[in-house]
N, C-alpha and C. Protein backbone atom coordinates (compact mmCIF):
# COMPACT_ATOMS: atom_id res chain seq x y z
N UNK A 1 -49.69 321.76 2.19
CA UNK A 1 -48.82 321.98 1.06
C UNK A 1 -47.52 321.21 1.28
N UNK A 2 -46.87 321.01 0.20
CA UNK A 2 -46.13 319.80 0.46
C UNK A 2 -44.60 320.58 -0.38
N UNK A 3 -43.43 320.46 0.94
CA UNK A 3 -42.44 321.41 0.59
C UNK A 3 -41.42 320.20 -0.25
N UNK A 4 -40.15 321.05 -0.86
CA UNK A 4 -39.17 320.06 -1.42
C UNK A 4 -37.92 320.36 -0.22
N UNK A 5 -38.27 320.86 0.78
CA UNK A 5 -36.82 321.76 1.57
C UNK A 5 -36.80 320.65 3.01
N UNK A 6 -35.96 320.08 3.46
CA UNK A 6 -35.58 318.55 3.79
C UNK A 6 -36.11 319.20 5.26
N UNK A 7 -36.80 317.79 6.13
CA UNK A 7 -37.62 317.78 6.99
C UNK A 7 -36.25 317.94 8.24
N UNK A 8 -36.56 318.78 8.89
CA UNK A 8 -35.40 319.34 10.21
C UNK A 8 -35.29 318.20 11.08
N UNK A 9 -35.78 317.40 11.31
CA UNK A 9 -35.81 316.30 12.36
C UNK A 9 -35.76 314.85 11.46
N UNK A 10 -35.61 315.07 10.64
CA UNK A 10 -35.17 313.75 9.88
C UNK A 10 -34.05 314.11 8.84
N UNK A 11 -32.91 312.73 9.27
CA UNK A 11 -31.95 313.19 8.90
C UNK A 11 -31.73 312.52 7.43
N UNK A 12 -30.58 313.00 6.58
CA UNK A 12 -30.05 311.97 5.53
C UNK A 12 -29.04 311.15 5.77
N UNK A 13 -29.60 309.73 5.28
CA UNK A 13 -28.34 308.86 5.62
C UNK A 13 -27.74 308.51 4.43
N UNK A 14 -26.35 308.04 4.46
CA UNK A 14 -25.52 308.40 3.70
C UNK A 14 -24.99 306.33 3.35
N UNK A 15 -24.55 305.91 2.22
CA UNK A 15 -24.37 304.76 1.48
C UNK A 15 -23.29 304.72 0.72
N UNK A 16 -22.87 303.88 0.25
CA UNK A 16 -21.82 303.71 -1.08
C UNK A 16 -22.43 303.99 -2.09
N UNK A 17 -23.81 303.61 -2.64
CA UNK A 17 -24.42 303.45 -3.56
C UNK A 17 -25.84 304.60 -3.61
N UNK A 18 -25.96 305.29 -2.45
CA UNK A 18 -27.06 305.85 -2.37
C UNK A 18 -27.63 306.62 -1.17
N UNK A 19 -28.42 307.38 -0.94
CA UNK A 19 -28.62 308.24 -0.15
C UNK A 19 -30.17 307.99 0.06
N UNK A 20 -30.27 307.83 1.62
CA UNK A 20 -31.64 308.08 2.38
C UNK A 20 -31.91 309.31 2.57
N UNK A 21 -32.77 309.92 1.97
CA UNK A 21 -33.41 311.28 2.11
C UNK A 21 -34.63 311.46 2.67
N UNK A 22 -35.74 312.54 2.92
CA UNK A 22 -37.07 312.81 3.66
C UNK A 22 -37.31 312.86 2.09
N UNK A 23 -38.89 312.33 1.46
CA UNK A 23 -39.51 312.62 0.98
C UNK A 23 -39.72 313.88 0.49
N UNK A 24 -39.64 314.32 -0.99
CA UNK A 24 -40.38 315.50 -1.22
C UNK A 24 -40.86 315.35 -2.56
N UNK A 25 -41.85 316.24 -2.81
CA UNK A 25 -42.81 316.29 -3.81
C UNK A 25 -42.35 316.27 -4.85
N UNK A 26 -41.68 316.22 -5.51
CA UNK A 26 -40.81 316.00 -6.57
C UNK A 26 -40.95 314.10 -6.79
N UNK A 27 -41.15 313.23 -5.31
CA UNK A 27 -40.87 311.93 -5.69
C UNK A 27 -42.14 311.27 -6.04
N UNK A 28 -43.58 312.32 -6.33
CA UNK A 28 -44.77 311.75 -5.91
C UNK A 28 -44.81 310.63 -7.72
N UNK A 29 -44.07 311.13 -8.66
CA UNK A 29 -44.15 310.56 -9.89
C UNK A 29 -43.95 309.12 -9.72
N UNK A 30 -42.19 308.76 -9.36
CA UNK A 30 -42.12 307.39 -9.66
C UNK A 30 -42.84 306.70 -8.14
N UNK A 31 -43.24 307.12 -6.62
CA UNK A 31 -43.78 306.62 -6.25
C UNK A 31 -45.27 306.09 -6.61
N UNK A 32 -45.61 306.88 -7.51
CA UNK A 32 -47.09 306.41 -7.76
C UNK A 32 -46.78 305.27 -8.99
N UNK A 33 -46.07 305.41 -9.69
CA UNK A 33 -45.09 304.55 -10.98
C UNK A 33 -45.27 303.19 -10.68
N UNK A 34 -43.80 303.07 -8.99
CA UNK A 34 -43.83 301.79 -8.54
C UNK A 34 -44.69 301.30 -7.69
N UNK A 35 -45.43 301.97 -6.71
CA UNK A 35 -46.41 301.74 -6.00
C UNK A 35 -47.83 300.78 -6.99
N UNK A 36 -47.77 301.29 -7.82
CA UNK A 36 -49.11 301.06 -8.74
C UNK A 36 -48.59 299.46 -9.41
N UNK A 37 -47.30 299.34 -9.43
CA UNK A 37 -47.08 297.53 -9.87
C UNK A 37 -47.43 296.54 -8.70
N UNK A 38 -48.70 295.66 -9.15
CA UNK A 38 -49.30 294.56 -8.39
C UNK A 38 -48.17 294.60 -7.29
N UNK A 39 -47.35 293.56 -8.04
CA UNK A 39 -46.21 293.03 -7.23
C UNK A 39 -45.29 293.59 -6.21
N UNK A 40 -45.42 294.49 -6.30
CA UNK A 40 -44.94 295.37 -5.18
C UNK A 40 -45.84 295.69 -3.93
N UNK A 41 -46.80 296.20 -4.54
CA UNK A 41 -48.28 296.56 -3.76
C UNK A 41 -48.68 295.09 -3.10
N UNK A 42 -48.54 294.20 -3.27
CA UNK A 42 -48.58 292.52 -2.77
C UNK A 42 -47.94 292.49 -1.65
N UNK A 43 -46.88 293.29 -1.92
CA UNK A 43 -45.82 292.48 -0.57
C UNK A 43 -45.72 293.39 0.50
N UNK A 44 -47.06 294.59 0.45
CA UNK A 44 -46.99 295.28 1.36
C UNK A 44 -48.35 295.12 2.14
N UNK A 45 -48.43 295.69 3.18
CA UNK A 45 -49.59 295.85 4.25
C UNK A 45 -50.64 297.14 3.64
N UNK A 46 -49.86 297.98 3.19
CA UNK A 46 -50.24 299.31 3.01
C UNK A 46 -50.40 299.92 1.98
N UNK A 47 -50.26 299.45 0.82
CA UNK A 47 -49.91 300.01 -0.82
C UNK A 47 -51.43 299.65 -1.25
N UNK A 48 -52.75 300.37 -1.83
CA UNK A 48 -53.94 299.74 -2.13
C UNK A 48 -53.46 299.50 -3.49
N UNK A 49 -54.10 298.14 -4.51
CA UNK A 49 -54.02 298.01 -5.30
C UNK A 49 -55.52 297.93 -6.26
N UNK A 50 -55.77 298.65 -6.97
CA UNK A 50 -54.74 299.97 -7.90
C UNK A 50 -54.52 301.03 -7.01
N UNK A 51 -53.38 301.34 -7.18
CA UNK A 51 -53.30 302.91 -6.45
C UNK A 51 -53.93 303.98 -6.75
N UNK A 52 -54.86 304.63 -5.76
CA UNK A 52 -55.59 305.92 -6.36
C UNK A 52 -54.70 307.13 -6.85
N UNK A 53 -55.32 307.73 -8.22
CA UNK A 53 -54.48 309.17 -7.82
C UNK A 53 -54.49 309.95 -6.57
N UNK A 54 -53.16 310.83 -6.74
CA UNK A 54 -53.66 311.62 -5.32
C UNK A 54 -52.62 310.63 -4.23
N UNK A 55 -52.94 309.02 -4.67
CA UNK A 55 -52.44 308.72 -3.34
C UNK A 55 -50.66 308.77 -2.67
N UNK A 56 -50.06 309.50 -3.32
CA UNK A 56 -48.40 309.88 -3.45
C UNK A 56 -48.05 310.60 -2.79
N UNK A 57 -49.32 311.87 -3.53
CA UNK A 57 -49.03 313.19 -2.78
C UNK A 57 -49.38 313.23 -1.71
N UNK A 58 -50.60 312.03 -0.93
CA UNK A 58 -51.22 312.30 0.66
C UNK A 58 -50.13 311.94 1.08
N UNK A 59 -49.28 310.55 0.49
CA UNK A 59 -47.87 309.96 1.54
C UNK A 59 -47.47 310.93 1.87
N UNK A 60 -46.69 311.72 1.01
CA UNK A 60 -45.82 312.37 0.93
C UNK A 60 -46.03 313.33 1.84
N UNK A 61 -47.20 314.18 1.81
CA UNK A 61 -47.84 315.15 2.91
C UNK A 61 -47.92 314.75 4.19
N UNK A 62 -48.03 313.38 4.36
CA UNK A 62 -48.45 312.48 5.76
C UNK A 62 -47.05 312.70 6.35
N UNK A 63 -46.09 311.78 5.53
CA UNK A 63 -44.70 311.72 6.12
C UNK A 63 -43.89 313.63 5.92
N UNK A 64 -44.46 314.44 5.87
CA UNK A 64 -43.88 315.36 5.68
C UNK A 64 -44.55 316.50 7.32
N UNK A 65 -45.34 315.86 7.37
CA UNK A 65 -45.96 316.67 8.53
C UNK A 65 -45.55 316.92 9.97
N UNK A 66 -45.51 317.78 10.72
CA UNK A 66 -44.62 318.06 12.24
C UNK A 66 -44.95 316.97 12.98
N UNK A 67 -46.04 316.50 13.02
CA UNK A 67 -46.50 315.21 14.18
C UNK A 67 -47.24 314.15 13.71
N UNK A 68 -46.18 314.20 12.31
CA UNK A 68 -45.95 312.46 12.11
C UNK A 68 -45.53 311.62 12.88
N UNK A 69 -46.42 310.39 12.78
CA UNK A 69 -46.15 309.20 13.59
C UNK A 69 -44.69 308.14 12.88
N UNK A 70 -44.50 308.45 11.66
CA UNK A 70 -43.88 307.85 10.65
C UNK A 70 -42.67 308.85 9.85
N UNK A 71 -41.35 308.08 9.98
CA UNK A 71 -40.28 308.98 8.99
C UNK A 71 -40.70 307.80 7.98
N UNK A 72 -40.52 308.61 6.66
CA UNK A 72 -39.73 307.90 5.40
C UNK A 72 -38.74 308.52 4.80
N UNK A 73 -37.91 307.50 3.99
CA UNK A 73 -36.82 307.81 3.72
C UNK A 73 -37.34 307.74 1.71
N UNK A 74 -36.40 307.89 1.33
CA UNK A 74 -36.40 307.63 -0.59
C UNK A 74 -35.52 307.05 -0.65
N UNK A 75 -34.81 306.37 -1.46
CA UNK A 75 -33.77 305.33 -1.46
C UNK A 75 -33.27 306.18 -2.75
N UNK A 76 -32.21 307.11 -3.00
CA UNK A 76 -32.00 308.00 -3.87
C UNK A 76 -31.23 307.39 -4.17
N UNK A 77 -30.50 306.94 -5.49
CA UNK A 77 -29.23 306.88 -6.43
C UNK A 77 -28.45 307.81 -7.44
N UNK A 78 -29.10 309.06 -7.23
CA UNK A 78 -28.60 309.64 -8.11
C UNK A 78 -27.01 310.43 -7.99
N UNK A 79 -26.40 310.41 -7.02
CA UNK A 79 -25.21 310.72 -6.46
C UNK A 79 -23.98 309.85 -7.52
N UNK A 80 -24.97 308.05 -7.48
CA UNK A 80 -24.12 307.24 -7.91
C UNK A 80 -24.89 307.62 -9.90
N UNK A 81 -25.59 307.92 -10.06
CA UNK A 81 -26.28 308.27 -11.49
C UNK A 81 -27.16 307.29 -11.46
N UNK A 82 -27.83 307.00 -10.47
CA UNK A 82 -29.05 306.02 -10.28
C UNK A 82 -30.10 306.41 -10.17
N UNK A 83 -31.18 306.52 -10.44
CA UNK A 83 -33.03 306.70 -10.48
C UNK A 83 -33.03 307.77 -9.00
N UNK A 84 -33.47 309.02 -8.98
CA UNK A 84 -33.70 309.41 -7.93
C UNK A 84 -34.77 308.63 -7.44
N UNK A 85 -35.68 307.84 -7.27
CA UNK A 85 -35.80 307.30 -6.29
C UNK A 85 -36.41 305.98 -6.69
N UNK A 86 -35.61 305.24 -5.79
CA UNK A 86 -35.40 303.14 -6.08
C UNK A 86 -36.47 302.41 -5.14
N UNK A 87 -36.89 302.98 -4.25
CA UNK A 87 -37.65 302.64 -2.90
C UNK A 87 -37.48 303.50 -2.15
N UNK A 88 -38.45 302.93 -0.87
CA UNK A 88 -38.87 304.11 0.19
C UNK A 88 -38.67 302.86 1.29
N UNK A 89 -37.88 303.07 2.37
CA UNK A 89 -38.07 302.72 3.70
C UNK A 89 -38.39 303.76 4.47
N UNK A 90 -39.23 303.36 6.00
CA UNK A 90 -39.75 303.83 6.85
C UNK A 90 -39.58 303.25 8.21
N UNK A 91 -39.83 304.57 9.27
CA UNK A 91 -39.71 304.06 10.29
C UNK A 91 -40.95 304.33 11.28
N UNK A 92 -41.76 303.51 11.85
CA UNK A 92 -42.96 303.76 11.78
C UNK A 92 -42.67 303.64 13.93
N UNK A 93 -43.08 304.86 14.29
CA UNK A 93 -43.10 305.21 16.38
C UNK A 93 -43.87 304.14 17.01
N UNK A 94 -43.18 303.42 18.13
CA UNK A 94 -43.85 302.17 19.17
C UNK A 94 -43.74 303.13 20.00
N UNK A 95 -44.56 302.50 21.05
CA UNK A 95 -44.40 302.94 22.75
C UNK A 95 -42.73 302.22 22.75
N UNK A 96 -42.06 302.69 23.76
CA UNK A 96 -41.33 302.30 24.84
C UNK A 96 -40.13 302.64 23.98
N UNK A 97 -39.66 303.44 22.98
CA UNK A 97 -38.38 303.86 22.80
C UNK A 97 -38.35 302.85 21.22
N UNK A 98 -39.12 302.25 20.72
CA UNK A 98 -39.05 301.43 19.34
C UNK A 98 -40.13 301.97 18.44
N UNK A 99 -39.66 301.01 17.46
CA UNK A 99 -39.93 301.51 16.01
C UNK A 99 -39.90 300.50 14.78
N UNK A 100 -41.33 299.98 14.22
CA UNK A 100 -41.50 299.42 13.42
C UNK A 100 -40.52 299.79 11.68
N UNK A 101 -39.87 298.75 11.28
CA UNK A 101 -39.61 299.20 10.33
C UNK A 101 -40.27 298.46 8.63
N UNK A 102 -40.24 299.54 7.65
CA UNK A 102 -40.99 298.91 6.28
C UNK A 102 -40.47 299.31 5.45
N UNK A 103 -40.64 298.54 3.94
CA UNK A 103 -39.54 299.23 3.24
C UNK A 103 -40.50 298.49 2.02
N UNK A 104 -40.22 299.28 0.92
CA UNK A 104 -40.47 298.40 -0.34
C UNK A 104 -39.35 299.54 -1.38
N UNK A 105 -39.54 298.32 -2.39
CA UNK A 105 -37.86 298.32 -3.47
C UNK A 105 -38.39 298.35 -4.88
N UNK A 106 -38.24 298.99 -5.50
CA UNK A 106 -39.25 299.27 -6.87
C UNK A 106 -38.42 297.92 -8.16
N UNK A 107 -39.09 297.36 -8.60
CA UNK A 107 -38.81 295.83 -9.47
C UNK A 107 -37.90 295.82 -10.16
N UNK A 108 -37.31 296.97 -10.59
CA UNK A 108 -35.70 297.30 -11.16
C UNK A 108 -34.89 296.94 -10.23
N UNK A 109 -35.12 297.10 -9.38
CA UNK A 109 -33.81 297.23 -8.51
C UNK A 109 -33.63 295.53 -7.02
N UNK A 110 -34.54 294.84 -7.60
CA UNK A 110 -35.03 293.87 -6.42
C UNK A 110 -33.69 292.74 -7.02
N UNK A 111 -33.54 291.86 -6.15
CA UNK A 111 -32.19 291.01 -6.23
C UNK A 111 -30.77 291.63 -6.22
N UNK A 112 -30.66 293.04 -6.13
CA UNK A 112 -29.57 293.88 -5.81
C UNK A 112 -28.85 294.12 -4.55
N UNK A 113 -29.26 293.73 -3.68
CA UNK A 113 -28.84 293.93 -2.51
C UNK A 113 -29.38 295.41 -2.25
N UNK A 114 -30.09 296.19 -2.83
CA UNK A 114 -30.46 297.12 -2.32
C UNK A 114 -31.05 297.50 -0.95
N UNK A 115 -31.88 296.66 -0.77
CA UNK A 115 -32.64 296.65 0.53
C UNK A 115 -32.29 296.17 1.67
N UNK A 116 -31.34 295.10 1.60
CA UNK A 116 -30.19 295.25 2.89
C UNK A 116 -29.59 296.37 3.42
N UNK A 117 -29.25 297.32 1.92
CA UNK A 117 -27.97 297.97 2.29
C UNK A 117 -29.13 299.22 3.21
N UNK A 118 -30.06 299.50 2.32
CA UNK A 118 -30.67 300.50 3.12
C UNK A 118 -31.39 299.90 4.40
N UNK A 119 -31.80 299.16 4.99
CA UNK A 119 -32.22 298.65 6.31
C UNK A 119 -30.91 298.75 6.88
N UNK A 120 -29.44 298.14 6.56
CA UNK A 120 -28.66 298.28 7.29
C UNK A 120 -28.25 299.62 7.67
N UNK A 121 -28.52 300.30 6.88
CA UNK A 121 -27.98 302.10 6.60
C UNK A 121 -28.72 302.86 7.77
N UNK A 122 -30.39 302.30 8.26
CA UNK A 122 -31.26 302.60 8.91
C UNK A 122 -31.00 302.19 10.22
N UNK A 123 -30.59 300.81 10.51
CA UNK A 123 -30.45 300.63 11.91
C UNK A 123 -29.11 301.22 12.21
N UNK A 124 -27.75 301.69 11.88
CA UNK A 124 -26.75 301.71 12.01
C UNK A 124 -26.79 303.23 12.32
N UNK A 125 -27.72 304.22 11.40
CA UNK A 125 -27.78 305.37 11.79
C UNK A 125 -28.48 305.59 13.26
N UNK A 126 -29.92 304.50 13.40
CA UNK A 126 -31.05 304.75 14.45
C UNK A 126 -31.56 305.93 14.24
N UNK A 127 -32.00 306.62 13.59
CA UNK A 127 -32.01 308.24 13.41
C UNK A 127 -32.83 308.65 14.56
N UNK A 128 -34.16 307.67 15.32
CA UNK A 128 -34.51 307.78 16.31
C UNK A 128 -34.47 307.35 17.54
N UNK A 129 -32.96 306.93 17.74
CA UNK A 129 -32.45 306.69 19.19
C UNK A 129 -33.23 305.48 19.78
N UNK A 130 -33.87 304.52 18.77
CA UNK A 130 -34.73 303.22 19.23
C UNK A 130 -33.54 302.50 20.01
N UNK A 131 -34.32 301.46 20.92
CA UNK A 131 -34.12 300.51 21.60
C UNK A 131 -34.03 299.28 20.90
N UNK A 132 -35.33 299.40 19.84
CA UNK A 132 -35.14 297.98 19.61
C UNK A 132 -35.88 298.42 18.24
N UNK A 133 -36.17 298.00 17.08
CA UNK A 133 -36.70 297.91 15.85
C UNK A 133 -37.43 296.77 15.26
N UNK A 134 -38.71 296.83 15.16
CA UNK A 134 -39.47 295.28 14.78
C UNK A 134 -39.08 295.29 13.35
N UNK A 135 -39.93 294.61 12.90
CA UNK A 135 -40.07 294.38 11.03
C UNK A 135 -41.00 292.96 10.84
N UNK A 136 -42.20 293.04 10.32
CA UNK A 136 -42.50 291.88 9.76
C UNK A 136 -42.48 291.70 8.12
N UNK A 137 -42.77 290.46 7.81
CA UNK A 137 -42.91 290.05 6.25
C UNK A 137 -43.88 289.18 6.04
N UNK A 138 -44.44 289.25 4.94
CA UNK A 138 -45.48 288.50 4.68
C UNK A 138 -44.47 286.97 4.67
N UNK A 139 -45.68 285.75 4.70
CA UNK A 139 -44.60 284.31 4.46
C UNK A 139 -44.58 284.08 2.86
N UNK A 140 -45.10 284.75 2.24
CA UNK A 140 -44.77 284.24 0.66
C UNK A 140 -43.51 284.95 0.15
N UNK A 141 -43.24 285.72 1.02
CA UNK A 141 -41.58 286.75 0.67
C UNK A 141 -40.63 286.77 1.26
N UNK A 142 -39.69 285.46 1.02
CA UNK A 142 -38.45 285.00 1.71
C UNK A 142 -37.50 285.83 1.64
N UNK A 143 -37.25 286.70 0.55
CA UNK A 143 -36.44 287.49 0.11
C UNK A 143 -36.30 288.38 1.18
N UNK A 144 -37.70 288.81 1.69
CA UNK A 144 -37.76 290.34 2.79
C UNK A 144 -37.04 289.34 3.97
N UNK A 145 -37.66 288.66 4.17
CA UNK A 145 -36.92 287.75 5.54
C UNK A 145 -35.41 287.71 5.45
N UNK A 146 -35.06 287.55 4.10
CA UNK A 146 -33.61 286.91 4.05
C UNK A 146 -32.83 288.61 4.44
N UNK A 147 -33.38 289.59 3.77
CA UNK A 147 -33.00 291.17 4.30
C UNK A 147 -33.21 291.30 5.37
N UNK A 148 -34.18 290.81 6.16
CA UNK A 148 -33.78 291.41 7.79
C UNK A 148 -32.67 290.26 8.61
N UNK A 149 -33.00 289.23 8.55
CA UNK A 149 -31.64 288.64 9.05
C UNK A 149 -30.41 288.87 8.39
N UNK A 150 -30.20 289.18 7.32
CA UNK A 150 -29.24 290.00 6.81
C UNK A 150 -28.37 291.01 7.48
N UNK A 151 -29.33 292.05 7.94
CA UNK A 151 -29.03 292.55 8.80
C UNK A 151 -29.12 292.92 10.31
N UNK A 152 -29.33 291.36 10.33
CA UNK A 152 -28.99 291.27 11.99
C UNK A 152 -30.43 291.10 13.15
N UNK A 153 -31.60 291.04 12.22
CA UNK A 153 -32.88 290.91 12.77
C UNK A 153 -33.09 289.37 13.48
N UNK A 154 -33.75 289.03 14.79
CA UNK A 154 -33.86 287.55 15.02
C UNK A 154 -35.09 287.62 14.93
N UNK A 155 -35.26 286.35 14.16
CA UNK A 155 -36.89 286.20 14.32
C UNK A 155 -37.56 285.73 15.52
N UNK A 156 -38.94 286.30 15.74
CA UNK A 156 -39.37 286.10 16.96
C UNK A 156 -40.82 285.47 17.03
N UNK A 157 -41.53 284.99 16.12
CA UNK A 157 -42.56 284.44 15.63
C UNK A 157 -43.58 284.83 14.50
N UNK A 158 -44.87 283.91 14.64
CA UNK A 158 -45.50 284.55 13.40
C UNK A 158 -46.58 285.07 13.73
N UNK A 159 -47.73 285.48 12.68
CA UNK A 159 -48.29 286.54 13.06
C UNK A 159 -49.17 286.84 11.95
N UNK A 160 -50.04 287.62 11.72
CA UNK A 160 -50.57 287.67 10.22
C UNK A 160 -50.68 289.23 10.63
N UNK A 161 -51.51 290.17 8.98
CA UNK A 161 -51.18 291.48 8.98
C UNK A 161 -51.97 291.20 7.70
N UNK A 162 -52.91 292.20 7.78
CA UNK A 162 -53.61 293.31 6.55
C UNK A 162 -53.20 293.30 5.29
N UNK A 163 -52.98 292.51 4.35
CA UNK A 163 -53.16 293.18 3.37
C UNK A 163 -53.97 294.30 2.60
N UNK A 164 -53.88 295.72 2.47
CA UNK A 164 -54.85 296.51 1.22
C UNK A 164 -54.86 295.79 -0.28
N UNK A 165 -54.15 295.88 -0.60
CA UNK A 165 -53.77 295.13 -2.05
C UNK A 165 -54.59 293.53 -2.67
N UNK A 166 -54.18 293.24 -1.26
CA UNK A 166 -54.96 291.62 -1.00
C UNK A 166 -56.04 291.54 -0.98
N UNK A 167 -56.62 292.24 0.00
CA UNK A 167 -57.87 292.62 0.73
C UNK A 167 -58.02 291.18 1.76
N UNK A 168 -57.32 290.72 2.10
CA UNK A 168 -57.30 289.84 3.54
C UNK A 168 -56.09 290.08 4.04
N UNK A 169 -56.39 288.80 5.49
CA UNK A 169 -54.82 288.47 5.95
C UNK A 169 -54.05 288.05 5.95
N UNK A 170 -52.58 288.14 5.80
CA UNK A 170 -51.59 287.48 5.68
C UNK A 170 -50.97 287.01 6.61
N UNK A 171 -50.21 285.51 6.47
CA UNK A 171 -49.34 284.77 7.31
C UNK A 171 -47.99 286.33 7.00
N UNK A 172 -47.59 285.91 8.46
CA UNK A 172 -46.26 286.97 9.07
C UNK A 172 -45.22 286.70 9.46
N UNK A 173 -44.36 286.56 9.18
CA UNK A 173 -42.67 286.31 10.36
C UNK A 173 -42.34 287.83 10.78
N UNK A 174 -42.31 287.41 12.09
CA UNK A 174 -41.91 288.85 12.44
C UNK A 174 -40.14 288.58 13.07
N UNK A 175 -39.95 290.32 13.25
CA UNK A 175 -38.37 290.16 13.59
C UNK A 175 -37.92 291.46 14.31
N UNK A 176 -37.17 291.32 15.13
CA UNK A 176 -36.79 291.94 16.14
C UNK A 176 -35.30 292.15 16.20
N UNK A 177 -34.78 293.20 16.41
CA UNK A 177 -33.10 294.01 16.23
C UNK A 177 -33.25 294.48 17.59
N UNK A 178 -32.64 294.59 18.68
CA UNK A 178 -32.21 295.47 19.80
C UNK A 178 -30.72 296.00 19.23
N UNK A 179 -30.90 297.52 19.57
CA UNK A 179 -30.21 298.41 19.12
C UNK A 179 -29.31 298.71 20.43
N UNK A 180 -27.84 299.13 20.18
CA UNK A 180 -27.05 298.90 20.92
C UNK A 180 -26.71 298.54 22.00
């Protein structure tokens, strides 16, 4: 069962423009909304395209669970009177004290600087005391690249990765942050 009452070990991070929150069932609408546009679902590893029903509420249950491998966040605006929720970043558990990070930005809101601000919002908090934080991007999406060096990511080579959406593999730049 999938609660709306904020996950004890994941915190909210706080923005000019917006608030990182834990997932709750309340967001399964516009995630299935934006999730379900090609173009979004493209530029991820993980989004199947078409999105099944159902498939919102499993996120949501997944990232809501005690021994999740994975926090997500919601990219909330409504503080500022913005869309309760704009995108979802995540922080996905490595061995050795790190943590993969992913994020997607719903098509309203893309060329905004949104997704800097929340990756930057993410490493600056660390909410999980990482060492170091990866991130890859597909190579057809300069934009995601230009957001992690943005905020401070060096790239460290390439790599390919899964598309669902695609249904093959994709060329990768990957990128690497060591945290304080």
């Amino acid at each position: 069962m999938i609660h709306d009452t904020p996950i004890a070990d994941q915190p909210v991070v706080t923005t000019d423009r917006f608030i990182l929150r834990p997932l709750r069932a309340s967001d399964a609408g516009l995630i299935t909304h934006y999730a379900s546009e090609k173009r979004v679902a493209t530029m991820t590893s993980n989004l199947p395209h078409p999105y099944p029903p159902g498939a919102a509420e499993a996120f949501i249950e997944r990232m809501s669970a005690t021994d999740r491998v994975e926090d997500a966040w919601a990219m909330d605006g409504t503080a500022a009177d913005a869309p309760e929720l704009m995108g979802v970043i995540t922080l996905k558990r490595m061995d050795r004290n790190q943590s993969e990070v992913g994020y997607w930005v719903a098509p309203p809101f893309w060329n905004t600087g949104l997704a800097s601000e929340a990756v930057q919002a993410l490493v600056t908090a660390n909410p999980l005391s990482n060492a170091t934080m990866f991130a890859s991007v597909f190579q057809d999406n300069p934009a995601s690249a230009r957001v992690l060096t943005h905020c401070g990511f060096e790239y460290i080579g390439d790599a390919e990765s899964f598309s669902i959406a695609r249904n093959t593999s994709v060329q990768t730049w990957t990128y690497l942050k060591r945290m304080g």
